[in-house]
C-alpha atoms as a PDB file:
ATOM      1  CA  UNK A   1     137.767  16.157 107.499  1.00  0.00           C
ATOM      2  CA  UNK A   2     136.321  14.125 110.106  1.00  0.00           C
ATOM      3  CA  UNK A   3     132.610  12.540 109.157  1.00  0.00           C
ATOM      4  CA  UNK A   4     129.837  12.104 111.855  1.00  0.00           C
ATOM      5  CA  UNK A   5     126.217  11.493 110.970  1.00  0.00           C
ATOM      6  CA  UNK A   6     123.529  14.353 112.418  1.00  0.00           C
ATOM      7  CA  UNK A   7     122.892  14.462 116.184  1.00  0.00           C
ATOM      8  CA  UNK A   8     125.726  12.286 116.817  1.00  0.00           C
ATOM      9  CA  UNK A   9     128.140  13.494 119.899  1.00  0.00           C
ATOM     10  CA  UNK A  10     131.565  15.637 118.124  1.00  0.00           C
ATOM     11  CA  UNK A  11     134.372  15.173 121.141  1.00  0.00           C
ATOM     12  CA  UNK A  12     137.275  17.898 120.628  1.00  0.00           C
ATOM     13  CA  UNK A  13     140.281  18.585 122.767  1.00  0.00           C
ATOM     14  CA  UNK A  14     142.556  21.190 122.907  1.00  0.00           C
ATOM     15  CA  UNK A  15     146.036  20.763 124.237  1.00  0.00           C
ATOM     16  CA  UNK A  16     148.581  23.260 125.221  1.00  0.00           C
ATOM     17  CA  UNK A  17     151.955  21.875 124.792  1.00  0.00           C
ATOM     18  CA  UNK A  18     154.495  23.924 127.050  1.00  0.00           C
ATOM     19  CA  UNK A  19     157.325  23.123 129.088  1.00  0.00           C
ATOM     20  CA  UNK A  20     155.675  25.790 131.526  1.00  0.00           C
ATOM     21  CA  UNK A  21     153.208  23.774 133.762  1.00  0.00           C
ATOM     22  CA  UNK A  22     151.603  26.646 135.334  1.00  0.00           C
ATOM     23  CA  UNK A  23     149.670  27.576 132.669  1.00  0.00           C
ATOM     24  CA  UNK A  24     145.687  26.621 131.820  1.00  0.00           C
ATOM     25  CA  UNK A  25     143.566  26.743 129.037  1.00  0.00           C
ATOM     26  CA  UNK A  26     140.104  27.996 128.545  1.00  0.00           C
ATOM     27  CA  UNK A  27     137.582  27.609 125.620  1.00  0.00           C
ATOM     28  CA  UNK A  28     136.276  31.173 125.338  1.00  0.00           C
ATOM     29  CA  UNK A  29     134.578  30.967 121.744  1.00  0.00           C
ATOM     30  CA  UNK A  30     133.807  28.490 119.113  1.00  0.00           C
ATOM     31  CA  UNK A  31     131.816  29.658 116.126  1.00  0.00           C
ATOM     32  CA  UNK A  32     130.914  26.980 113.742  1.00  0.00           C
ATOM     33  CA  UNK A  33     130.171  28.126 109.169  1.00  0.00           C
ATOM     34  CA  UNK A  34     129.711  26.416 106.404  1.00  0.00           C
ATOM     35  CA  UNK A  35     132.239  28.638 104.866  1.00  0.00           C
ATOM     36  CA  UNK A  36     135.617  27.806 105.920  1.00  0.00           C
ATOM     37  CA  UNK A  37     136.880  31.168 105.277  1.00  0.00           C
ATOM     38  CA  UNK A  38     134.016  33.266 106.988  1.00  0.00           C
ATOM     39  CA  UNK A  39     133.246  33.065 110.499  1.00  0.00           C
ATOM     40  CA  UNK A  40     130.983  36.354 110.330  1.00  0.00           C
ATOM     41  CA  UNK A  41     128.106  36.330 108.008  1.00  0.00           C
ATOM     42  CA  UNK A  42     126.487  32.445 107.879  1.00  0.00           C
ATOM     43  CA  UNK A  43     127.426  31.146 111.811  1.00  0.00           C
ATOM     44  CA  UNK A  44     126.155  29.402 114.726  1.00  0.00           C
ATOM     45  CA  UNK A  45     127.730  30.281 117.887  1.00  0.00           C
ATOM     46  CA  UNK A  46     128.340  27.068 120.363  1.00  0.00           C
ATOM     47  CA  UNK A  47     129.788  29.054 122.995  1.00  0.00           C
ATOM     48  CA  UNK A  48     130.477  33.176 123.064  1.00  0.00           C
ATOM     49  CA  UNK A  49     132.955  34.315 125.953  1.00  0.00           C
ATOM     50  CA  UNK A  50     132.676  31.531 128.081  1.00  0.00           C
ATOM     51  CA  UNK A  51     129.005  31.519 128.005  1.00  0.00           C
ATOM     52  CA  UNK A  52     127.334  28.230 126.659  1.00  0.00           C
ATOM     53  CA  UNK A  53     125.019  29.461 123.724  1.00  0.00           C
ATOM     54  CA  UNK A  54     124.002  25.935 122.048  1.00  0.00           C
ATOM     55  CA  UNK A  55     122.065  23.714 124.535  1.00  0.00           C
ATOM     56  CA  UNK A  56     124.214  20.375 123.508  1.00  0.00           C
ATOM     57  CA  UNK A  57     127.767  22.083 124.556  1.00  0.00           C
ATOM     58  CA  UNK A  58     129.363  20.143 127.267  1.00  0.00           C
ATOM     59  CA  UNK A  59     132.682  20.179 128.663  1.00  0.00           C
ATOM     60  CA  UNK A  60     134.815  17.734 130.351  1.00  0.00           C
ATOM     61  CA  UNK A  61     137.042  16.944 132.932  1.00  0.00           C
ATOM     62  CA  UNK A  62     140.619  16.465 131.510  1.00  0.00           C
ATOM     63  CA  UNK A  63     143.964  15.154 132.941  1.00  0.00           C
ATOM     64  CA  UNK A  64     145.742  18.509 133.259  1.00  0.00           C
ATOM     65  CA  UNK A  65     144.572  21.378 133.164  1.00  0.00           C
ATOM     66  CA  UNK A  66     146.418  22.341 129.637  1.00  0.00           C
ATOM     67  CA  UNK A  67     144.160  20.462 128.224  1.00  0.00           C
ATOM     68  CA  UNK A  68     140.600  21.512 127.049  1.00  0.00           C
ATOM     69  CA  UNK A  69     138.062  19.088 126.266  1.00  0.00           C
ATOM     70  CA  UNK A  70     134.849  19.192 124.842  1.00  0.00           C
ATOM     71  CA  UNK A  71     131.919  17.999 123.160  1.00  0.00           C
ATOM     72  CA  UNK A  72     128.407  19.109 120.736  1.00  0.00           C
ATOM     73  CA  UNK A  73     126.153  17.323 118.899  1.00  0.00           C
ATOM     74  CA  UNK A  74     126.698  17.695 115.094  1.00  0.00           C
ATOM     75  CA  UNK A  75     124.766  19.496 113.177  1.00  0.00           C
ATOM     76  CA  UNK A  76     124.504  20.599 109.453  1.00  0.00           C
ATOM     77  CA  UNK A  77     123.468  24.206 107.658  1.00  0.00           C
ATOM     78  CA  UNK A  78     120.349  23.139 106.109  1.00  0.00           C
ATOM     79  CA  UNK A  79     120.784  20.536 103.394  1.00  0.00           C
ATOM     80  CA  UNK A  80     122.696  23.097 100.736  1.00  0.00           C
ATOM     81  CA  UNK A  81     125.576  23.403 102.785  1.00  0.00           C
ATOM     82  CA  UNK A  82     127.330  19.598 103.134  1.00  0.00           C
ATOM     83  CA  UNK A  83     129.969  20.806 105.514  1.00  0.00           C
ATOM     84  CA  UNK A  84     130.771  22.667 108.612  1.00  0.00           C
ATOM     85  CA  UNK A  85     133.886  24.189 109.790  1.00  0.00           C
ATOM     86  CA  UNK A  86     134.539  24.987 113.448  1.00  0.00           C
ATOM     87  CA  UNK A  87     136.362  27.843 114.890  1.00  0.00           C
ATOM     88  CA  UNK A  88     137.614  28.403 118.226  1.00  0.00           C
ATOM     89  CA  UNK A  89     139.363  30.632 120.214  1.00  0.00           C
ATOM     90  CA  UNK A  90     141.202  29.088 123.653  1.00  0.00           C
ATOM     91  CA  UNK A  91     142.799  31.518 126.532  1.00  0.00           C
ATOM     92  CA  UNK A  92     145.983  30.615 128.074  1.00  0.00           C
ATOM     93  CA  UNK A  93     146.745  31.568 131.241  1.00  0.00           C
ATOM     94  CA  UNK A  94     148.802  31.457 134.576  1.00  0.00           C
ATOM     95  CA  UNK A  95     147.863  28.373 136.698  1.00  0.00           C
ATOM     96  CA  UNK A  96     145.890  30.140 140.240  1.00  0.00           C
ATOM     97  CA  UNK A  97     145.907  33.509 138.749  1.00  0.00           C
ATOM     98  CA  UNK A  98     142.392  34.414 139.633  1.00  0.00           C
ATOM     99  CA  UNK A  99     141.829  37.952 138.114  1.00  0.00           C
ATOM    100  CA  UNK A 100     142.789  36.019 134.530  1.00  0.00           C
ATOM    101  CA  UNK A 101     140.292  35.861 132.157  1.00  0.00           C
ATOM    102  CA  UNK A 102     140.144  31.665 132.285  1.00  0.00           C
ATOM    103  CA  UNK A 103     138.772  32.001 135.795  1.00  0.00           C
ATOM    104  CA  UNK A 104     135.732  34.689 134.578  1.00  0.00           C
ATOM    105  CA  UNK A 105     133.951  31.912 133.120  1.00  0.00           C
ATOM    106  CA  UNK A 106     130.967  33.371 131.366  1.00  0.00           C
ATOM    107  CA  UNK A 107     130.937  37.177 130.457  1.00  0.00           C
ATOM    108  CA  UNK A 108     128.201  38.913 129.794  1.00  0.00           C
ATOM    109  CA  UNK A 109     128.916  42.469 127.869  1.00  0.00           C
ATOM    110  CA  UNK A 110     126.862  44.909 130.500  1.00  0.00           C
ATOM    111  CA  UNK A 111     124.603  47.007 128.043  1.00  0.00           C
ATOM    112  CA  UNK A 112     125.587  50.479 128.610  1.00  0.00           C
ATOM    113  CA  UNK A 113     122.750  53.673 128.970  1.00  0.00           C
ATOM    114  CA  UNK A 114     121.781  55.319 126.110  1.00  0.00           C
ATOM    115  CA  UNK A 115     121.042  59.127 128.132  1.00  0.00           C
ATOM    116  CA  UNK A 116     124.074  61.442 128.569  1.00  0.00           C
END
């Protein structure tokens, strides 16, 4: 476990470790719970397929581009839940490959029509 105190600044990096240095990594989701083993009833979503959703998500320049960094301000689930577990889900992919989903950034799902 790693203890902050409310509102203070959480710093996380992710690192790809590859003997391949043409590949990237991109932070596509990160869903925080209080339950460490469910990410889908009780969550707060800090960023949802690329898109930012909480207004304290930053990221950061890093010294290769393996390497993932990023930061939120902590936060708690009301005062019955004492911890909160963090969940994330990076994309790795091909260094200049432009169609790859790390250079989409944010997606948006396009709501579809509801006639025929």
């Amino acid at each position: 476990p790693y203890y902050v105190d409310l509102n203070q600044n959480l710093f996380l990096q992710a690192s790809l470790h590859s003997s391949d240095q043409n590949l990237i990594v991109f932070v596509d989701t990160c869903v925080a719970s209080p339950d460490p083993s469910d990410f889908r009833t009780k969550t707060y979503e800090l960023i949802k397929r690329g898109c930012v959703q909480d207004p304290t998500y930053s990221s950061h320049p890093s010294p290769r581009s393996s390497v993932a960094r990023f930061s939120f301000s902590a936060f708690s689930f009301a005062k019955q839940y004492p911890s909160v577990y963090l969940q994330c889900e990076l994309v790795v992919c091909r260094y200049r490959d432009y169609s790859s989903r790390c250079y989409q950034g944010c997606v948006r799902r396009l709501k579809r029509n509801s006639g025929s």
